[in-house]
PDB file of N, CA and C in Angstrom:
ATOM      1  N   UNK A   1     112.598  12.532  28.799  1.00  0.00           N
ATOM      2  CA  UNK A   1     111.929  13.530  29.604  1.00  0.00           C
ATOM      3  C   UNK A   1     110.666  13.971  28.876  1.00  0.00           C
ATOM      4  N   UNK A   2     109.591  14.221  29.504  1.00  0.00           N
ATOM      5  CA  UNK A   2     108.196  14.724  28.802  1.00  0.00           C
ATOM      6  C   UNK A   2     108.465  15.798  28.214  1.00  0.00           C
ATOM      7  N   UNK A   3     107.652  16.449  27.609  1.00  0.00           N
ATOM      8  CA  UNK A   3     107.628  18.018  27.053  1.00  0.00           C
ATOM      9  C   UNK A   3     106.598  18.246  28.871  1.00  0.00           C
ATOM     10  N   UNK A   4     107.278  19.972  28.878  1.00  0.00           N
ATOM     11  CA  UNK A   4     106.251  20.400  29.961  1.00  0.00           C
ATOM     12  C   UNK A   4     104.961  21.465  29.265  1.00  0.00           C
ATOM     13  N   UNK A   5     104.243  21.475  30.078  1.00  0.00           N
ATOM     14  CA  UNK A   5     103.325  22.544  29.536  1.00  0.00           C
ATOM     15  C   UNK A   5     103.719  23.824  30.126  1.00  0.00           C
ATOM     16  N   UNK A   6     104.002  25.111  29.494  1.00  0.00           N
ATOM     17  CA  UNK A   6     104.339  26.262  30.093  1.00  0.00           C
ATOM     18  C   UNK A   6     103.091  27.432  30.303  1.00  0.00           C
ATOM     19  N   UNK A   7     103.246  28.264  31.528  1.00  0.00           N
ATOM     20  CA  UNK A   7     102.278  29.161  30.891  1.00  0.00           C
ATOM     21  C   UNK A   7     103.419  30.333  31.236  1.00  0.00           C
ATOM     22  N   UNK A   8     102.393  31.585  30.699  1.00  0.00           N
ATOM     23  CA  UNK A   8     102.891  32.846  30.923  1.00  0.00           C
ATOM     24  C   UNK A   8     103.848  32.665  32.352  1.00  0.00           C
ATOM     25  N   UNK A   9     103.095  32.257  33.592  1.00  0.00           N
ATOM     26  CA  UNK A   9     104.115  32.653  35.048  1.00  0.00           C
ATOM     27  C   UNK A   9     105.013  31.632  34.782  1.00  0.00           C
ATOM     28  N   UNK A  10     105.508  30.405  34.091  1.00  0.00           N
ATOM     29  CA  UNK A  10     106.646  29.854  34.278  1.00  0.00           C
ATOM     30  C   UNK A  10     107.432  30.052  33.038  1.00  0.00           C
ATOM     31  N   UNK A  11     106.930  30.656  32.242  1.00  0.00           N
ATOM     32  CA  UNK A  11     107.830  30.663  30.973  1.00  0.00           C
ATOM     33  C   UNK A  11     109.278  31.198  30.812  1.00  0.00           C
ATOM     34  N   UNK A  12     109.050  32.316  31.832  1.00  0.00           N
ATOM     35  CA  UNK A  12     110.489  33.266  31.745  1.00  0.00           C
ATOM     36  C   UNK A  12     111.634  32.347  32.585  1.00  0.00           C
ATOM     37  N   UNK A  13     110.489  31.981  33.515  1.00  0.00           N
ATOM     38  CA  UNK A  13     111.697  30.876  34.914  1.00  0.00           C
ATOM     39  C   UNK A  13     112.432  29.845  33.938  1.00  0.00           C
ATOM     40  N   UNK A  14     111.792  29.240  32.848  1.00  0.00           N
ATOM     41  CA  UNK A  14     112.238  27.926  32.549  1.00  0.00           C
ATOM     42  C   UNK A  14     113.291  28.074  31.231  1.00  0.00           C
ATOM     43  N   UNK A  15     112.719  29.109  30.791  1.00  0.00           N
ATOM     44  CA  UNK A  15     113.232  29.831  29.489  1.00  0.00           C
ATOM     45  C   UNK A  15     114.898  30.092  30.134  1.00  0.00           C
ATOM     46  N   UNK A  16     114.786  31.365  31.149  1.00  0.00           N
ATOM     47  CA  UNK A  16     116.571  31.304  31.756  1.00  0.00           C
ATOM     48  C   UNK A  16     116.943  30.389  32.816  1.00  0.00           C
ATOM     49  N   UNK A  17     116.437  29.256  33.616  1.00  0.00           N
ATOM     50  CA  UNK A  17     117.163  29.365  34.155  1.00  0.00           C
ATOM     51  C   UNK A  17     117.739  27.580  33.900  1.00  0.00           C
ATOM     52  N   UNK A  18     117.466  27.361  32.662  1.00  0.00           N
ATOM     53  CA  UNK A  18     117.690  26.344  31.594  1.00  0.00           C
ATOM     54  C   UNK A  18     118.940  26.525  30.383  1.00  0.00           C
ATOM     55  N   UNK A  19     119.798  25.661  30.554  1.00  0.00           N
ATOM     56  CA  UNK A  19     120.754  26.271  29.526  1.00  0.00           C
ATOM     57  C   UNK A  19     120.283  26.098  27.778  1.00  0.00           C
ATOM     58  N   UNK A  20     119.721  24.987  27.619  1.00  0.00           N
ATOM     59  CA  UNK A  20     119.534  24.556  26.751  1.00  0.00           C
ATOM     60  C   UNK A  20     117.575  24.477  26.610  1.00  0.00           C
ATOM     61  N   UNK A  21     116.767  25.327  25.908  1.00  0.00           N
ATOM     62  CA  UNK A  21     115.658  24.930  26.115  1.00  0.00           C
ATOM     63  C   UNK A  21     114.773  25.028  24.832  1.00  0.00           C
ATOM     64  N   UNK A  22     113.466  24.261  24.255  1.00  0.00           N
ATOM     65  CA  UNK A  22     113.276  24.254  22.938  1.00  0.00           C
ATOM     66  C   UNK A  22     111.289  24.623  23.292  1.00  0.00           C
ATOM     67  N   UNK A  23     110.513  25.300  22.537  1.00  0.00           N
ATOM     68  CA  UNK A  23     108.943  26.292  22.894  1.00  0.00           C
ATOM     69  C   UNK A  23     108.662  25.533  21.941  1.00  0.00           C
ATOM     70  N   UNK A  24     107.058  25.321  22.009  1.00  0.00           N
ATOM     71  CA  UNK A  24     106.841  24.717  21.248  1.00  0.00           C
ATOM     72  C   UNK A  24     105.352  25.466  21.032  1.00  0.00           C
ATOM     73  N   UNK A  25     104.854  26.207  20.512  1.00  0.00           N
ATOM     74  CA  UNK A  25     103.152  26.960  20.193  1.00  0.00           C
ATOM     75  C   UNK A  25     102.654  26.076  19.723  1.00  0.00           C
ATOM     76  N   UNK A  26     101.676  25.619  20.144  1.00  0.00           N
ATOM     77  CA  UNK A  26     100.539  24.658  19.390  1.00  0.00           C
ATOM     78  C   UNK A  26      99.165  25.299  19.716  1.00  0.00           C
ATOM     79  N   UNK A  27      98.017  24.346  19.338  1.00  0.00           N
ATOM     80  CA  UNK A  27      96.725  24.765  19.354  1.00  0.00           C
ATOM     81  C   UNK A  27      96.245  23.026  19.422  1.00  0.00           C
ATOM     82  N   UNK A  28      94.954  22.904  19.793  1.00  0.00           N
ATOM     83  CA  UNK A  28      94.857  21.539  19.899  1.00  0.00           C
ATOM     84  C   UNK A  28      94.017  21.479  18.616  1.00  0.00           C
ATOM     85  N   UNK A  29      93.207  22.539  18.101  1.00  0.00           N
ATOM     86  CA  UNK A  29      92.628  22.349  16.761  1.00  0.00           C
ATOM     87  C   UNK A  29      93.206  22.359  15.242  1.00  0.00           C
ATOM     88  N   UNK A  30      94.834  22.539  15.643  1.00  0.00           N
ATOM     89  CA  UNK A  30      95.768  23.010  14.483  1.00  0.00           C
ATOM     90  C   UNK A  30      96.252  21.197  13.867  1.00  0.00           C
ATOM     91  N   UNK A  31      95.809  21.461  13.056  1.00  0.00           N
ATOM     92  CA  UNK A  31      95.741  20.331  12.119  1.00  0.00           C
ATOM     93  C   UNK A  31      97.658  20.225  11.829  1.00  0.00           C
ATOM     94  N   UNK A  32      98.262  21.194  11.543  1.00  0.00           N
ATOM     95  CA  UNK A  32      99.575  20.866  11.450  1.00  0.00           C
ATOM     96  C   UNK A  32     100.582  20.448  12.847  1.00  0.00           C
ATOM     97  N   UNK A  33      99.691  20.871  13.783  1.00  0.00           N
ATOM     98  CA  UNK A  33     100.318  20.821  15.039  1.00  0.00           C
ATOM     99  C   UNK A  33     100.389  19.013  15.062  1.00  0.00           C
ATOM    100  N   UNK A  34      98.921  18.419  15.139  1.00  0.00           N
ATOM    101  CA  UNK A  34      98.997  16.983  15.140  1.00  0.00           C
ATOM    102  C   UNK A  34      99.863  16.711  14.212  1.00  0.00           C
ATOM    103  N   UNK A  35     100.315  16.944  13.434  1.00  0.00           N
ATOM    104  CA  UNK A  35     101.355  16.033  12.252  1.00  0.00           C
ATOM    105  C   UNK A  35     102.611  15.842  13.469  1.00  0.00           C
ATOM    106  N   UNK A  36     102.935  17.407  13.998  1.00  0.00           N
ATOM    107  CA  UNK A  36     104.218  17.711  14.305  1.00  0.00           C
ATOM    108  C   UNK A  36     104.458  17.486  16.303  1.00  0.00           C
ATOM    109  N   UNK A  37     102.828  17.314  16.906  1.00  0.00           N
ATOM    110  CA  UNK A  37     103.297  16.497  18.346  1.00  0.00           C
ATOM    111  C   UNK A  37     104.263  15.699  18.697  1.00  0.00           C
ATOM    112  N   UNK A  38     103.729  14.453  17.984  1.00  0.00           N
ATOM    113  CA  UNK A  38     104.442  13.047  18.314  1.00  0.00           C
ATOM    114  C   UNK A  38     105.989  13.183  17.414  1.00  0.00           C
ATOM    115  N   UNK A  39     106.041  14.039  16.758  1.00  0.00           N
ATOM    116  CA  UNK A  39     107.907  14.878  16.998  1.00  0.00           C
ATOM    117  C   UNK A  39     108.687  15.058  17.654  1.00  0.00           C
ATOM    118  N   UNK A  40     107.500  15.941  18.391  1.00  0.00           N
ATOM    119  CA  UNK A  40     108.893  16.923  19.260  1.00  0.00           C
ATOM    120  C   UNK A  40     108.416  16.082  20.270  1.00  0.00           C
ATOM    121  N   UNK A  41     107.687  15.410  20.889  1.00  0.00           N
ATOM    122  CA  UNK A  41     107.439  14.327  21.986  1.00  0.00           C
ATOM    123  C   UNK A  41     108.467  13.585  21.997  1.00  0.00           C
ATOM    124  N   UNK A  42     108.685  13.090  20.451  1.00  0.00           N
ATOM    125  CA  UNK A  42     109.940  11.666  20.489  1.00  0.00           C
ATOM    126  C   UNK A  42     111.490  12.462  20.787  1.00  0.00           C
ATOM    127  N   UNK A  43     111.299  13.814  20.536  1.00  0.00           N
ATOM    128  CA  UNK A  43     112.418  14.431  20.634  1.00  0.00           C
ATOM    129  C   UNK A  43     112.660  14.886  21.625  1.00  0.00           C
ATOM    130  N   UNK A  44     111.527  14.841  22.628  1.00  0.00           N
ATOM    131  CA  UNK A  44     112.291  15.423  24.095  1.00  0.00           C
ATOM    132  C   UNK A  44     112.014  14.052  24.743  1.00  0.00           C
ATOM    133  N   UNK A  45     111.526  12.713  24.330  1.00  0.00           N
ATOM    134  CA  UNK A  45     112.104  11.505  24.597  1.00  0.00           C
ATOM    135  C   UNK A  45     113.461  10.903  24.583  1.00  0.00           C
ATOM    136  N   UNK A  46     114.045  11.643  23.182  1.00  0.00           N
ATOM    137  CA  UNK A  46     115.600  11.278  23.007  1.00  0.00           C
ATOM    138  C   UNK A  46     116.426  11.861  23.301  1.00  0.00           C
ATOM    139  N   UNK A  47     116.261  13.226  23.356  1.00  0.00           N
ATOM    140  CA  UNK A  47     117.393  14.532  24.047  1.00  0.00           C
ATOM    141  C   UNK A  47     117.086  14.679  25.280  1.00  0.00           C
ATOM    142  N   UNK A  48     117.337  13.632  26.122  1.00  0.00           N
ATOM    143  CA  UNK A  48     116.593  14.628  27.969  1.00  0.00           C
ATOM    144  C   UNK A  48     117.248  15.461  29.338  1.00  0.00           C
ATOM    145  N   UNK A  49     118.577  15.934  27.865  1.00  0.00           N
ATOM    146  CA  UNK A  49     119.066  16.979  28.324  1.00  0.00           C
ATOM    147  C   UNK A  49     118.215  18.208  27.935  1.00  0.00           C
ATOM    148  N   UNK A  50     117.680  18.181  27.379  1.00  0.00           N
ATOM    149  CA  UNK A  50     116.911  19.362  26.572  1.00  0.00           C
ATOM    150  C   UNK A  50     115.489  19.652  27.188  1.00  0.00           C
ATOM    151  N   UNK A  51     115.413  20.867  27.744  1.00  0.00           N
ATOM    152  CA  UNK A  51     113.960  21.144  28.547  1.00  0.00           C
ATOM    153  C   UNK A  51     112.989  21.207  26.885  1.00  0.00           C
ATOM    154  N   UNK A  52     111.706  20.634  27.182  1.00  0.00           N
ATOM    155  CA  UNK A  52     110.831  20.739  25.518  1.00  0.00           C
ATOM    156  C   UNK A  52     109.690  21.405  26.256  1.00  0.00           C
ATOM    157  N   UNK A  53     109.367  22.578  26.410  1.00  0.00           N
ATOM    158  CA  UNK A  53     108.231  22.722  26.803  1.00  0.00           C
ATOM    159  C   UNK A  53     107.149  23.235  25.396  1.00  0.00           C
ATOM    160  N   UNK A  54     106.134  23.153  26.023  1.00  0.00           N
ATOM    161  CA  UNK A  54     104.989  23.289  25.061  1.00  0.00           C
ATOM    162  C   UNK A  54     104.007  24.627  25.574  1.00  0.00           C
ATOM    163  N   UNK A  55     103.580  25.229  24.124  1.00  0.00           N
ATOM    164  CA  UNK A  55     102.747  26.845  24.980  1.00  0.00           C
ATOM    165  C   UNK A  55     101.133  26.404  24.169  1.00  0.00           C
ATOM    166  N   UNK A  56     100.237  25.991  25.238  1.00  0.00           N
ATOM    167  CA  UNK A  56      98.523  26.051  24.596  1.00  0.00           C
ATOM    168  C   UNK A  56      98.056  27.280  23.977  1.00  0.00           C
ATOM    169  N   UNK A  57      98.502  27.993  22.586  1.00  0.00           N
ATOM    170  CA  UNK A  57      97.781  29.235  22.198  1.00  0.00           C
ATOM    171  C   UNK A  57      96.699  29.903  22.267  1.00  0.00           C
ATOM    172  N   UNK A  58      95.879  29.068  22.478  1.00  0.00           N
ATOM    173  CA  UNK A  58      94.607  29.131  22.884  1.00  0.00           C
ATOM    174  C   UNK A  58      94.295  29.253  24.423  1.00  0.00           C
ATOM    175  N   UNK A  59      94.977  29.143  25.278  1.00  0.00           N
ATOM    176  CA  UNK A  59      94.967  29.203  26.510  1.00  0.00           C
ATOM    177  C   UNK A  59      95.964  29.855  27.128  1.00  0.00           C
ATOM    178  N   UNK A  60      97.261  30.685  26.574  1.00  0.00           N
ATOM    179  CA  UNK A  60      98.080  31.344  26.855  1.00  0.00           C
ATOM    180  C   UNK A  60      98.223  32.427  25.777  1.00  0.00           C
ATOM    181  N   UNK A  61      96.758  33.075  25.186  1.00  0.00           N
ATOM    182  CA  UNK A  61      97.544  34.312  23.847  1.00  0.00           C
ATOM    183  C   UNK A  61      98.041  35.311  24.524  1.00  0.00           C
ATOM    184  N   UNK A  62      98.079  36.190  25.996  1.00  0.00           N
ATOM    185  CA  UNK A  62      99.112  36.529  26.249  1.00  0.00           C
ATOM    186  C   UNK A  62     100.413  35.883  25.822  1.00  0.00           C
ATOM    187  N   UNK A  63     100.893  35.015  25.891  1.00  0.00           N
ATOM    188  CA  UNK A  63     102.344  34.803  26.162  1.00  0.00           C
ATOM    189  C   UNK A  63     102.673  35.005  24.723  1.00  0.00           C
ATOM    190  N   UNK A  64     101.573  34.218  23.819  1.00  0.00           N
ATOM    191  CA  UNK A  64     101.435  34.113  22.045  1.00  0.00           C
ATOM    192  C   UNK A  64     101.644  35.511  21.656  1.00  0.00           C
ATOM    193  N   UNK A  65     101.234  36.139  22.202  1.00  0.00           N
ATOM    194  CA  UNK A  65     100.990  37.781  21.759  1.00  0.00           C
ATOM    195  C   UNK A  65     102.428  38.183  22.095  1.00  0.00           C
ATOM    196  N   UNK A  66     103.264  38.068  23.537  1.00  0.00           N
ATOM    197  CA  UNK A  66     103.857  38.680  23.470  1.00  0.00           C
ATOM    198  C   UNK A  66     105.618  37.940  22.839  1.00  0.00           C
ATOM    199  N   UNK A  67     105.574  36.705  22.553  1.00  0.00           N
ATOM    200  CA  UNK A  67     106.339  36.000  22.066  1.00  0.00           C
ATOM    201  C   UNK A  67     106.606  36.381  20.497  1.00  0.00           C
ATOM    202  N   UNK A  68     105.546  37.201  19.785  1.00  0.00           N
ATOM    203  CA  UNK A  68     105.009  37.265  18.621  1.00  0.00           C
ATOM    204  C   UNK A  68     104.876  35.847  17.579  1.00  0.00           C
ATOM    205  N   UNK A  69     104.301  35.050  18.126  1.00  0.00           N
ATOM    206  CA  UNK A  69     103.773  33.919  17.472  1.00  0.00           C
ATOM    207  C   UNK A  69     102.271  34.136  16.650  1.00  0.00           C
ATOM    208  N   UNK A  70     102.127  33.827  15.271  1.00  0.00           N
ATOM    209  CA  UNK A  70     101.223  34.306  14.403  1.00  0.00           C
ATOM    210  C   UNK A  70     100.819  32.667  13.895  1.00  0.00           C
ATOM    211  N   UNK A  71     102.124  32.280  13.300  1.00  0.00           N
ATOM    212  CA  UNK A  71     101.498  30.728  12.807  1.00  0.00           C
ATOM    213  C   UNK A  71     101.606  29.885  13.797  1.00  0.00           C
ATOM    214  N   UNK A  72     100.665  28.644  13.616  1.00  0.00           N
ATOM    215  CA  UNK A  72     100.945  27.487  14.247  1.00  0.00           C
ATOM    216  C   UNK A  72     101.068  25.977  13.542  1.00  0.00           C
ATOM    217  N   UNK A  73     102.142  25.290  13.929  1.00  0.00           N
ATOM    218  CA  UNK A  73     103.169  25.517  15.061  1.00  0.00           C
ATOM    219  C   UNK A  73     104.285  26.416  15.176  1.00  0.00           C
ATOM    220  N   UNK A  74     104.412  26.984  16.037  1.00  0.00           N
ATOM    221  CA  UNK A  74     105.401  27.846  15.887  1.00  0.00           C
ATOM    222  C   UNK A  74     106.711  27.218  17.007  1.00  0.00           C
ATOM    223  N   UNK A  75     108.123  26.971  16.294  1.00  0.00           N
ATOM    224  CA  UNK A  75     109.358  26.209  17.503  1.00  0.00           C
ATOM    225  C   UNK A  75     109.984  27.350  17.713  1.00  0.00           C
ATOM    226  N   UNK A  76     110.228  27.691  19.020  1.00  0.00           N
ATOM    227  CA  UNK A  76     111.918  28.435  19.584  1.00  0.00           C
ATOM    228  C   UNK A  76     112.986  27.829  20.239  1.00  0.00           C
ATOM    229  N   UNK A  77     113.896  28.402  20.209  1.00  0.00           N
ATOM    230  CA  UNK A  77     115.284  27.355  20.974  1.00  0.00           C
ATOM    231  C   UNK A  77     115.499  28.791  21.649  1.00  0.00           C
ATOM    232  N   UNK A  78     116.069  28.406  22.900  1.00  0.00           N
ATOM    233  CA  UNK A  78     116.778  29.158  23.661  1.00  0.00           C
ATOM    234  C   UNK A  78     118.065  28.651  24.262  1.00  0.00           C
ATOM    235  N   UNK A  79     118.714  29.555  24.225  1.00  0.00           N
ATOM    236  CA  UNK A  79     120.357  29.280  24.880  1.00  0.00           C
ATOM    237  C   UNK A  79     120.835  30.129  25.819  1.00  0.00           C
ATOM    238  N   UNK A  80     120.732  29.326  26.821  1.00  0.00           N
ATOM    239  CA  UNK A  80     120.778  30.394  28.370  1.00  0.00           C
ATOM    240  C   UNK A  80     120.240  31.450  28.077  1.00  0.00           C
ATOM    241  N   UNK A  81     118.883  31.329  28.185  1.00  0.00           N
ATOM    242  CA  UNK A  81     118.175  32.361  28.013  1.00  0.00           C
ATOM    243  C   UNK A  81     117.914  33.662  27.195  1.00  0.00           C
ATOM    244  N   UNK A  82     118.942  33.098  25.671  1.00  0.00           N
ATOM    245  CA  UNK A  82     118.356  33.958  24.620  1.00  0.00           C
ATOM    246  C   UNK A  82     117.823  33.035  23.428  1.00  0.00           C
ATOM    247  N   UNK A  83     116.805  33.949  23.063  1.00  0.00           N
ATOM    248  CA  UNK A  83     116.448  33.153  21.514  1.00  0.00           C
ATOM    249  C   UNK A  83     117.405  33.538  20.355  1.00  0.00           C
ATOM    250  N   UNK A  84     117.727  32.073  20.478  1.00  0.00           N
ATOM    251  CA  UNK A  84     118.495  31.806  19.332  1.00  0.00           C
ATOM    252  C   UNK A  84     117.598  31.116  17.805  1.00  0.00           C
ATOM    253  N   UNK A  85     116.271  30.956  17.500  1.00  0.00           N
ATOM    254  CA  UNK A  85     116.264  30.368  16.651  1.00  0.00           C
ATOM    255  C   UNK A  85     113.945  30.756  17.328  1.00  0.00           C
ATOM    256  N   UNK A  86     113.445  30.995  15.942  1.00  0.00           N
ATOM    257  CA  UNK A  86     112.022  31.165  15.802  1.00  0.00           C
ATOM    258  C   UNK A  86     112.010  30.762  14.613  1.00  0.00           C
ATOM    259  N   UNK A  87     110.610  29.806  14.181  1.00  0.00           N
ATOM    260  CA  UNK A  87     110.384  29.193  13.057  1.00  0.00           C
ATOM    261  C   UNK A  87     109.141  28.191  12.951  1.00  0.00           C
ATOM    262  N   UNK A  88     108.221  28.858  12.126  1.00  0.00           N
ATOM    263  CA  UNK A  88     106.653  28.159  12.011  1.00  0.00           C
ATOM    264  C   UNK A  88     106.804  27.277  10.995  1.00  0.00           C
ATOM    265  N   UNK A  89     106.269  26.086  11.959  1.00  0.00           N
ATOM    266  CA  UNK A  89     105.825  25.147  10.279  1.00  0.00           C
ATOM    267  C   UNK A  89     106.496  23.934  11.067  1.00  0.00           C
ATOM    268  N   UNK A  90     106.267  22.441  10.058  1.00  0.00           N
ATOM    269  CA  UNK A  90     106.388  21.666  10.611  1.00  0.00           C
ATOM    270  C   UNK A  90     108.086  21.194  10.476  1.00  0.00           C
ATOM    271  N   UNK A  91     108.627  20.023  11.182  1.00  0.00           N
ATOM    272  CA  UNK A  91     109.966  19.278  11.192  1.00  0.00           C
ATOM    273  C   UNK A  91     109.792  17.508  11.280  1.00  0.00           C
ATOM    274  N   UNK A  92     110.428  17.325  10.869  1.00  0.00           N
ATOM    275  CA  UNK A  92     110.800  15.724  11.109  1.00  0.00           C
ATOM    276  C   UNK A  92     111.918  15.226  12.017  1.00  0.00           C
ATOM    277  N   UNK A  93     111.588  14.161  12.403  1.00  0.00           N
ATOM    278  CA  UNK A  93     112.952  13.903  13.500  1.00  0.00           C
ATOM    279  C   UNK A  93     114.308  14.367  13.617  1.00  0.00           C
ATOM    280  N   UNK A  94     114.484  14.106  11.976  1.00  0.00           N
ATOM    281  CA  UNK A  94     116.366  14.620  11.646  1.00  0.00           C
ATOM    282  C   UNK A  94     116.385  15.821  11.934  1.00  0.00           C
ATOM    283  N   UNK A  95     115.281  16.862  11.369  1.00  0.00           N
ATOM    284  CA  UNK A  95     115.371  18.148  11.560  1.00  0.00           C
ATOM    285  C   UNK A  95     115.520  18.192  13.217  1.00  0.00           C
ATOM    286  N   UNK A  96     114.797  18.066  13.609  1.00  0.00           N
ATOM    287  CA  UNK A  96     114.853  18.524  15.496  1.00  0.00           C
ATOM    288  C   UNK A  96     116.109  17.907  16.147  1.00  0.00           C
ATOM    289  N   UNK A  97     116.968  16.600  15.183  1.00  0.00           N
ATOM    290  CA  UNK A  97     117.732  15.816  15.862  1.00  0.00           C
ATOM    291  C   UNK A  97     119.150  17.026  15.373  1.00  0.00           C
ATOM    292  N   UNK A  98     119.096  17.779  14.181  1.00  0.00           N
ATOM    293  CA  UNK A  98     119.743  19.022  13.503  1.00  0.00           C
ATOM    294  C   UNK A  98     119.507  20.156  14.615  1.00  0.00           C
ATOM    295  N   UNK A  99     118.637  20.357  14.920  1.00  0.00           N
ATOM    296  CA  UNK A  99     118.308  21.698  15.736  1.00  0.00           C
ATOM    297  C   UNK A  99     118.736  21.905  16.885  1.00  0.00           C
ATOM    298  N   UNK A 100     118.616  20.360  17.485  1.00  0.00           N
ATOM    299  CA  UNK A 100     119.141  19.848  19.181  1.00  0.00           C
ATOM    300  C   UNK A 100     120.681  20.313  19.352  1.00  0.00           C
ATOM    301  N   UNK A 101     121.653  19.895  18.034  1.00  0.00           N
ATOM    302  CA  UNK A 101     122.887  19.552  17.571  1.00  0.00           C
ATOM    303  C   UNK A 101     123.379  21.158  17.574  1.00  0.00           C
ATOM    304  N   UNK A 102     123.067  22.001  16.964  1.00  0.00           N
ATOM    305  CA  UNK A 102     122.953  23.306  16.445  1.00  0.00           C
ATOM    306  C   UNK A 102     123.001  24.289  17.914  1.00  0.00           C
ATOM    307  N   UNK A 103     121.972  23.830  18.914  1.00  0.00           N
ATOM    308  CA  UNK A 103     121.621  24.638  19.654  1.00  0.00           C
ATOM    309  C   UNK A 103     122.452  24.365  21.275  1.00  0.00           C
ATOM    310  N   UNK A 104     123.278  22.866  20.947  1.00  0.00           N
ATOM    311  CA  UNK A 104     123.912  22.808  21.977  1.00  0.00           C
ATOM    312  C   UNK A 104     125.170  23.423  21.452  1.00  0.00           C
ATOM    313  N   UNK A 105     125.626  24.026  20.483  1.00  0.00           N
ATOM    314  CA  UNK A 105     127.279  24.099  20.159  1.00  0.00           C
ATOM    315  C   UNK A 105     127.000  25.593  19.618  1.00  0.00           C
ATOM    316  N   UNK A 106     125.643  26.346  20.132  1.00  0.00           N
ATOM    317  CA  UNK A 106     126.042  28.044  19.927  1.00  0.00           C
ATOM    318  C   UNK A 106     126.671  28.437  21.316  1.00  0.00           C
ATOM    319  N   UNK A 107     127.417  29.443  20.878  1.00  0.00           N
ATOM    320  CA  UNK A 107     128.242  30.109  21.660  1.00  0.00           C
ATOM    321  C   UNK A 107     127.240  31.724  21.916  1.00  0.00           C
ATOM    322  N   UNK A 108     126.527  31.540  22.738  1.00  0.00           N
ATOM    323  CA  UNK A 108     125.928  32.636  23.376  1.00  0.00           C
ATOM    324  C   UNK A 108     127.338  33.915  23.396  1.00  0.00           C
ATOM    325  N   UNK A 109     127.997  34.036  24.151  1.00  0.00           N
ATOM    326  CA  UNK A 109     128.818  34.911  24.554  1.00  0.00           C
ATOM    327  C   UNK A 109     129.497  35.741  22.848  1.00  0.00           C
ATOM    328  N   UNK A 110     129.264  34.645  21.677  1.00  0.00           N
ATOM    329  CA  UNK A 110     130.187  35.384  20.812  1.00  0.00           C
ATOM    330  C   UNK A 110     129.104  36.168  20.312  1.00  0.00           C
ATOM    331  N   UNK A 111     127.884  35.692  19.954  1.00  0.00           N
ATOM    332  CA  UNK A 111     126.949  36.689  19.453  1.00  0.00           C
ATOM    333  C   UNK A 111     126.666  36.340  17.859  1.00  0.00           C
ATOM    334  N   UNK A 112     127.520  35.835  17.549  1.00  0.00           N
ATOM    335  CA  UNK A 112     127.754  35.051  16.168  1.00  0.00           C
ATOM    336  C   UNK A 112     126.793  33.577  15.994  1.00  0.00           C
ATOM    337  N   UNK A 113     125.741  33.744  15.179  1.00  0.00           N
ATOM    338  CA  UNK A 113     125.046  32.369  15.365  1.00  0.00           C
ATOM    339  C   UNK A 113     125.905  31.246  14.641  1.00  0.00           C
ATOM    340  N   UNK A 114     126.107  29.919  14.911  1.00  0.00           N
ATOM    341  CA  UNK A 114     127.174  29.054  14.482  1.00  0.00           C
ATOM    342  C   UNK A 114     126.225  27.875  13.709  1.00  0.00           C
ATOM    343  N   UNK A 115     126.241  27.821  12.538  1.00  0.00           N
ATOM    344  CA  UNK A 115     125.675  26.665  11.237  1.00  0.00           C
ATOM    345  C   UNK A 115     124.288  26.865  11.395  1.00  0.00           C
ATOM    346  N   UNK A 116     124.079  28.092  10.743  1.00  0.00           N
ATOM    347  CA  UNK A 116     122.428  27.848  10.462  1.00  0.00           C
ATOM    348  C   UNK A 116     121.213  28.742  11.794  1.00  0.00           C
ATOM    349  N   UNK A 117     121.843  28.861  12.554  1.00  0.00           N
ATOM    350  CA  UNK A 117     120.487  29.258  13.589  1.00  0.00           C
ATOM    351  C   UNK A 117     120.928  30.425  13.839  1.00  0.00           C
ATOM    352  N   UNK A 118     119.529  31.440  13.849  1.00  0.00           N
ATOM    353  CA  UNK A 118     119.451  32.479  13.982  1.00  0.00           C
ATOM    354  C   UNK A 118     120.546  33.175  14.955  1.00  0.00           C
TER     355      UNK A 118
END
C-alpha cells in the first residue's frame, strides 16, 4: 500500500477511524528525511495492513504545530486512535519492521504500553 499524504482536514478521519496507523512529518528540504523516505515507503510496501500516511511540514504547520512536532523527521503510531508512540530521528527497516510488531499487539483498552512503546 502507498504512504498517503495527510493534511490537517483528513488527519483526524484517518488517524481514528484506522485501527492500526503510522505519521510520518517530513519536509522535502530535510536532509534526514531523504535518508529515512525510501523506509517507511518500503514499510508501508510490506505491512499493507498498516495505514502510513505522511504530513508535508512545510505545507501543513498547522497540523505540525498542533501535533507538537519540532524535529524532522518526526514518526507517530496510533492505535485506534490513540498515540501510542512519538519519536524524531531516523529508523531502519528492522526498526519500523519492530514498531509495526509492537503497535499491532498494544492493548489500547489496558492503558499499559506493552514492550517498549509509549
Amino acid at each position: 500500500m502507498a504512504t498517503r499524504d495527510l493534511t490537517g482536514e483528513d488527519f483526524t478521519w484517518t488517524v481514528s477511524g484506522n485501527d492500526n496507523v503510522l505519521v510520518y512529518f517530513w519536509a522535502p528540504l530535510c536532509a534526514p528525511c531523504g535518508v529515512f523516505t525510501p523506509t517507511y515507503e518500503s514499510s508501508s510496501d510490506k505491512h499493507t495492513d498498516i495505514v502510513h500516511g505522511k504530513v508535508n511540514f512545510e505545507t501543513e504547520p498547522e497540523l505540525a504545530s498542533i501535533a507538537r512536532v519540532t524535529l524532522l523527521p518526526t514518526l507517530m503510531a496510533f492505535r485506534k486512535g490513540k498515540l501510542v508512540f512519538k519519536q524524531a530521528g531516523v529508523a531502519n527497516l528492522a526498526v519500523m519492521d519492530d514498531l509495526v510488531r509492537q503497535l499491532k499487539a498494544y492493548r489500547v483498552d489496558s492503558g499499559v504500553p506493552q514492550r517498549g512503546l509509549l
